[in-house]
Protein backbone atom coordinates (compact mmCIF):
# COMPACT_ATOMS: atom_id res chain seq x y z
CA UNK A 1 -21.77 -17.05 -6.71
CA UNK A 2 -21.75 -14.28 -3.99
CA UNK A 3 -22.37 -11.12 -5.06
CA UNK A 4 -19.26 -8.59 -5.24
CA UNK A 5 -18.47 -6.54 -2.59
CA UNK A 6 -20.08 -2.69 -2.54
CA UNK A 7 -17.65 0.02 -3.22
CA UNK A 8 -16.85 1.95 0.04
CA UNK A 9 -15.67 4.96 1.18
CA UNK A 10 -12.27 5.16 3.51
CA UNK A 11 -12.38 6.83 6.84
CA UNK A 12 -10.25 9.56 5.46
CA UNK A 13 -12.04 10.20 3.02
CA UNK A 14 -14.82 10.75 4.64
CA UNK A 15 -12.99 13.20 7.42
CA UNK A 16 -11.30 15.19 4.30
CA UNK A 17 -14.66 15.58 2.40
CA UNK A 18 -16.77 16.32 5.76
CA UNK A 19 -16.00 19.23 7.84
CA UNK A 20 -18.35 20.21 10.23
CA UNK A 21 -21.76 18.58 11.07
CA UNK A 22 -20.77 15.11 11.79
CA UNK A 23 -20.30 13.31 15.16
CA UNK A 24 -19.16 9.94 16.08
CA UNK A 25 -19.76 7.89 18.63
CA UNK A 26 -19.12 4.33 19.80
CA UNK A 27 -22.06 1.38 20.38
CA UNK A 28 -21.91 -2.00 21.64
CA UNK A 29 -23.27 -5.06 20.31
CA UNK A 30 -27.16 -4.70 20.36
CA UNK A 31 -27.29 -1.10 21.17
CA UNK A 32 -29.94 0.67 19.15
CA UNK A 33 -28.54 3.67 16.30
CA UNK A 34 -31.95 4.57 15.62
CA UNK A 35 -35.58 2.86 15.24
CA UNK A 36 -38.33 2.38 12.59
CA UNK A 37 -40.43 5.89 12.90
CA UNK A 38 -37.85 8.11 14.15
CA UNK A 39 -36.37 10.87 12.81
CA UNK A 40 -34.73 10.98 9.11
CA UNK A 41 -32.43 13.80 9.44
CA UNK A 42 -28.65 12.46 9.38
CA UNK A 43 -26.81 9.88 6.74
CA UNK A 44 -24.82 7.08 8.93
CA UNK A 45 -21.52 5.97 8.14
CA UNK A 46 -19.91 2.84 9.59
CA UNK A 47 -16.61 3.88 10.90
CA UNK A 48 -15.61 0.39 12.44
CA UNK A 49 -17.68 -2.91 13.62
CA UNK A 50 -20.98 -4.19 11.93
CA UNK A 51 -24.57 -3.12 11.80
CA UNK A 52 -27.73 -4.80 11.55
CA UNK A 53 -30.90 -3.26 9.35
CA UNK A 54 -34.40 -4.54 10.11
CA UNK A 55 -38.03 -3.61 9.41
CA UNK A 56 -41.30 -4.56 11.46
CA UNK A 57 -44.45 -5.31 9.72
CA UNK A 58 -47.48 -3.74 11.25
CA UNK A 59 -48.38 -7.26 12.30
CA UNK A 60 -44.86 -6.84 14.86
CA UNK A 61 -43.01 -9.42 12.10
CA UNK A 62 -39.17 -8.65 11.89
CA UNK A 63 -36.95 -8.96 9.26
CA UNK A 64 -33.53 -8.66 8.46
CA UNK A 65 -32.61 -6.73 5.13
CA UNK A 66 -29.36 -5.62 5.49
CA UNK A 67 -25.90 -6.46 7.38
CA UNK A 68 -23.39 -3.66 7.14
CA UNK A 69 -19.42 -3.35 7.86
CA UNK A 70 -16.98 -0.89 8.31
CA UNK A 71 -17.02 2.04 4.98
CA UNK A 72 -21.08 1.54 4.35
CA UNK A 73 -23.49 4.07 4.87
CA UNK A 74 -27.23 3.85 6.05
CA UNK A 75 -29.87 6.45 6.40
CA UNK A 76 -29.40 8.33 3.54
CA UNK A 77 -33.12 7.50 2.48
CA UNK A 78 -33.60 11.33 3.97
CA UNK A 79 -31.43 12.88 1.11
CA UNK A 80 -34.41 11.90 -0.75
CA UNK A 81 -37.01 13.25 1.29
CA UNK A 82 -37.82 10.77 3.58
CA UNK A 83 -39.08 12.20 6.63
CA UNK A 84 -38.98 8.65 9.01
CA UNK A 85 -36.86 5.75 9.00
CA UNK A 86 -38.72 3.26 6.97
CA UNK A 87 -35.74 0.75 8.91
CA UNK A 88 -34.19 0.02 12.52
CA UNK A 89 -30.31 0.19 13.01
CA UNK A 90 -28.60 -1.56 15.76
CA UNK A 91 -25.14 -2.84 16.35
CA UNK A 92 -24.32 -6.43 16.36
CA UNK A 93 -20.45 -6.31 17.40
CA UNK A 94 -18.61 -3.03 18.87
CA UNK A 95 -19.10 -0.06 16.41
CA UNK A 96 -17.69 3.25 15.58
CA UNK A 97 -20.35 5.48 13.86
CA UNK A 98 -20.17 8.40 12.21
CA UNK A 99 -23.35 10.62 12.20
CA UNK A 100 -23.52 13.45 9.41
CA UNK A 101 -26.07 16.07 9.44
CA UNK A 102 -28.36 16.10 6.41
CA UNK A 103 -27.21 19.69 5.54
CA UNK A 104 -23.72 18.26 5.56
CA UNK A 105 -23.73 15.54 3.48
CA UNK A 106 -25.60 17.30 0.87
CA UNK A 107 -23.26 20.33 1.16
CA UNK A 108 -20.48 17.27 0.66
CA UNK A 109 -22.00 16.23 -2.55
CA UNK A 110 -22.36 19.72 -3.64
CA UNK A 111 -19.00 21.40 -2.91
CA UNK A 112 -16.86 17.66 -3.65
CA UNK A 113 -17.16 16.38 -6.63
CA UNK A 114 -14.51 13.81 -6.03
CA UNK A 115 -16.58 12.95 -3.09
CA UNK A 116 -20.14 12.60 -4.49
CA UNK A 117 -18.69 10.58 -7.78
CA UNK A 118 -17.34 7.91 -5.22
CA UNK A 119 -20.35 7.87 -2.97
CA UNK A 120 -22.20 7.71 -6.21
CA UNK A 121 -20.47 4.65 -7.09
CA UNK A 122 -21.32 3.46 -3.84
CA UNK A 123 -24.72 3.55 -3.68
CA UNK A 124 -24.59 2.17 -7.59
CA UNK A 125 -22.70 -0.87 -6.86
CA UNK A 126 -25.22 -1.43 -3.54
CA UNK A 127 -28.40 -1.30 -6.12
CA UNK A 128 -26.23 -3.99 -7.40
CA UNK A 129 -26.42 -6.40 -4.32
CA UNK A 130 -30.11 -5.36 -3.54
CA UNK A 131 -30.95 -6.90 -7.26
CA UNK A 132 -28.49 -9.92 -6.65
CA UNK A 133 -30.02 -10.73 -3.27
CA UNK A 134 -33.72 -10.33 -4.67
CA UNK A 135 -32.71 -12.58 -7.77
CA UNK A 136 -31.56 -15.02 -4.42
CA UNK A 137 -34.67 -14.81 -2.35
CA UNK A 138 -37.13 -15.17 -5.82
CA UNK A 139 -34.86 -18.37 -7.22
CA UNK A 140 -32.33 -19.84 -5.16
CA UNK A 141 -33.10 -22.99 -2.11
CA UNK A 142 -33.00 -21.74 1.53
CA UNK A 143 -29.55 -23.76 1.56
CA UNK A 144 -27.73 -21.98 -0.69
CA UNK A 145 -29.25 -18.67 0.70
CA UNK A 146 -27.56 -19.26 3.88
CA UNK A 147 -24.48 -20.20 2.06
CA UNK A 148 -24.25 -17.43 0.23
CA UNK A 149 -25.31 -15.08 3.44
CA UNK A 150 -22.41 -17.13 5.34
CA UNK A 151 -20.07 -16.52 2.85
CA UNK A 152 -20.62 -12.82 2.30
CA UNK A 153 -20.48 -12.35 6.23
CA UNK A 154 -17.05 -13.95 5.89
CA UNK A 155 -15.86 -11.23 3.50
CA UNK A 156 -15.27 -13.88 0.69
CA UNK A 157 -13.24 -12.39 -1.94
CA UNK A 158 -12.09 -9.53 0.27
CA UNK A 159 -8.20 -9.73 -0.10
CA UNK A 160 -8.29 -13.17 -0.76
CA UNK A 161 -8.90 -14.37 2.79
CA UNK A 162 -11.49 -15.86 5.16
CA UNK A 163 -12.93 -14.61 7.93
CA UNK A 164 -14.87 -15.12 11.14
CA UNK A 165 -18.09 -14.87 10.25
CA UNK A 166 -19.77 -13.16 14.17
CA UNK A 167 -19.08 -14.64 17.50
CA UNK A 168 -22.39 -16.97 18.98
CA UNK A 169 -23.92 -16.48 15.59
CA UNK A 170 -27.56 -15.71 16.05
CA UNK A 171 -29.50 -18.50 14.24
CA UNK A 172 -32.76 -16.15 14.49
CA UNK A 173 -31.18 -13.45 12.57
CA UNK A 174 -30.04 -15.92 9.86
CA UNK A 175 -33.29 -17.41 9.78
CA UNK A 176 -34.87 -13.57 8.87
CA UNK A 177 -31.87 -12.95 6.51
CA UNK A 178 -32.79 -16.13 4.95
CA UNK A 179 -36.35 -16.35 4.56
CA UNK A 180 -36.72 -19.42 6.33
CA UNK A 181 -37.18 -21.05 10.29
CA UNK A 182 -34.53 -21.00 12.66
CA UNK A 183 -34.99 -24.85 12.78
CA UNK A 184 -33.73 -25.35 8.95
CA UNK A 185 -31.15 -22.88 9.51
CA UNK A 186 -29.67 -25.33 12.98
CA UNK A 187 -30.09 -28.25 10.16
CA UNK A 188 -28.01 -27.17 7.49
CA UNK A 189 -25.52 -25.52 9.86
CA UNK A 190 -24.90 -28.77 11.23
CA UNK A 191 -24.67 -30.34 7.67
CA UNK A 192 -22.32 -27.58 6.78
CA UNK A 193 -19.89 -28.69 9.96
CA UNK A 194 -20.29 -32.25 9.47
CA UNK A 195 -19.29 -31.53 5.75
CA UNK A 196 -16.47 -30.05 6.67
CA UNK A 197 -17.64 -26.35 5.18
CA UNK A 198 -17.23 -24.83 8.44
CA UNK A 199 -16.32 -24.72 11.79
CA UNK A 200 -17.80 -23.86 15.13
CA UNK A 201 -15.38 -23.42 17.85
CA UNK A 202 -17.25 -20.25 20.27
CA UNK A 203 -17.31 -18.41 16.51
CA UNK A 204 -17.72 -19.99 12.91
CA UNK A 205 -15.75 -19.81 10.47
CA UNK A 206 -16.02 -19.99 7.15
CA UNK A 207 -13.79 -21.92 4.81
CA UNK A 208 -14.44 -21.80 0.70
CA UNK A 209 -15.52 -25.29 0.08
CA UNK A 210 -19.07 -23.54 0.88
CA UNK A 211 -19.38 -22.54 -2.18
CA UNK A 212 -19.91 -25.69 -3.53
CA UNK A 213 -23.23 -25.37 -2.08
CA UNK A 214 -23.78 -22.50 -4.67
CA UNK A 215 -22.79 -23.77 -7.54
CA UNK A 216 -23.74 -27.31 -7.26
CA UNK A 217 -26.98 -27.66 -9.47
């Protein structure tokens, strides 16, 4: 089954809990947030849109490891310590992001309870996914990885409603969310449509028959 949705934090929220030391500005699809090496000095938070998270190996292989929408956070590995982004962030559809200094968001935690218990919660129920998705990767076929990555992109479960999944999907980014080649992922896309799982039409959707790729033993 796909894994249940992370916790998030509302934009107000955030703005009542945050005074000064946070910026936002906009990106469009592809533009770069911040790169593997730079910088860890500011949490993230995704205001509006999606964002990509990817890591190079130092033999210049690239991998997705996380897809983020709007209420996530990313970065915050520096509230720990972490000098450098161990990650890349980029946008993959038109994004609102909110930047908040380090000494911000820890004040935040400090001086908020309410605050920290809910972004506490957050990165709890996260942990959560990062286990699910490992238990994926370690037991599950590269078919029902990319229905389960498909459905999660669709927000399954989220209000009780479908939705696009990204327009001109990028099969090379499914194929590193995956674990597999671009070639299976074009193969069981097009077994998907001709089952009748999805739809292409200039952007897929996503209807819930696909989970009877999941659960089908």
């Amino acid at each position: 089954m796909p894994r249940k949705e992370a916790k998030r934090i509302e934009p107000d929220t955030l703005s009542a809990s945050i005074g000064g030391g946070r910026s936002a500005a906009g990106y469009t699809r592809g533009q770069s947030i911040f790169r593997q090496g730079d910088a860890a000095d500011a949490v993230f938070y995704v205001q509006s849109g999606k964002v990509q998270i990817t890591v190079v190996s130092e033999h210049g292989k690239e991998g997705v490891i996380g897809m983020l929408d709007a209420g996530e956070f990313f970065g915050e590995g520096c509230l720990a310590g972490q000098p450098l982004h161990m990650a890349s962030a980029s946008a993959t559809a038109e994004s609102a992001i909110v930047r908040i200094e380090k000494d911000a968001m820890i004040r935040a935690l400090r001086d908020e309870p309410a605050f920290s218990q809910l972004f506490m919660a957050y990165l709890l129920s996260r942990n959560v996914q990062i286990e699910a998705d490992l238990v994926d990767q370690l037991f599950n076929s590269s078919e029902k990885r990319l229905a389960r990555v498909l459905l999660l992109l669709a927000n399954f479960g989220k209000d009780g409603k479908m939705e696009a999944v990204i327009p001109k999907i990028n099969q090379e980014i499914l194929a590193s969310r995956v674990g597999t080649t671009r070639s299976r992922i074009n193969y069981f896309l097009n077994k998907f449509r001709k089952l009748g799982f999805i739809e292409y039409n200039g952007e897929l959707k996503v209807h819930s028959s696909l989970l009877n790729v999941i659960v089908h033993d």
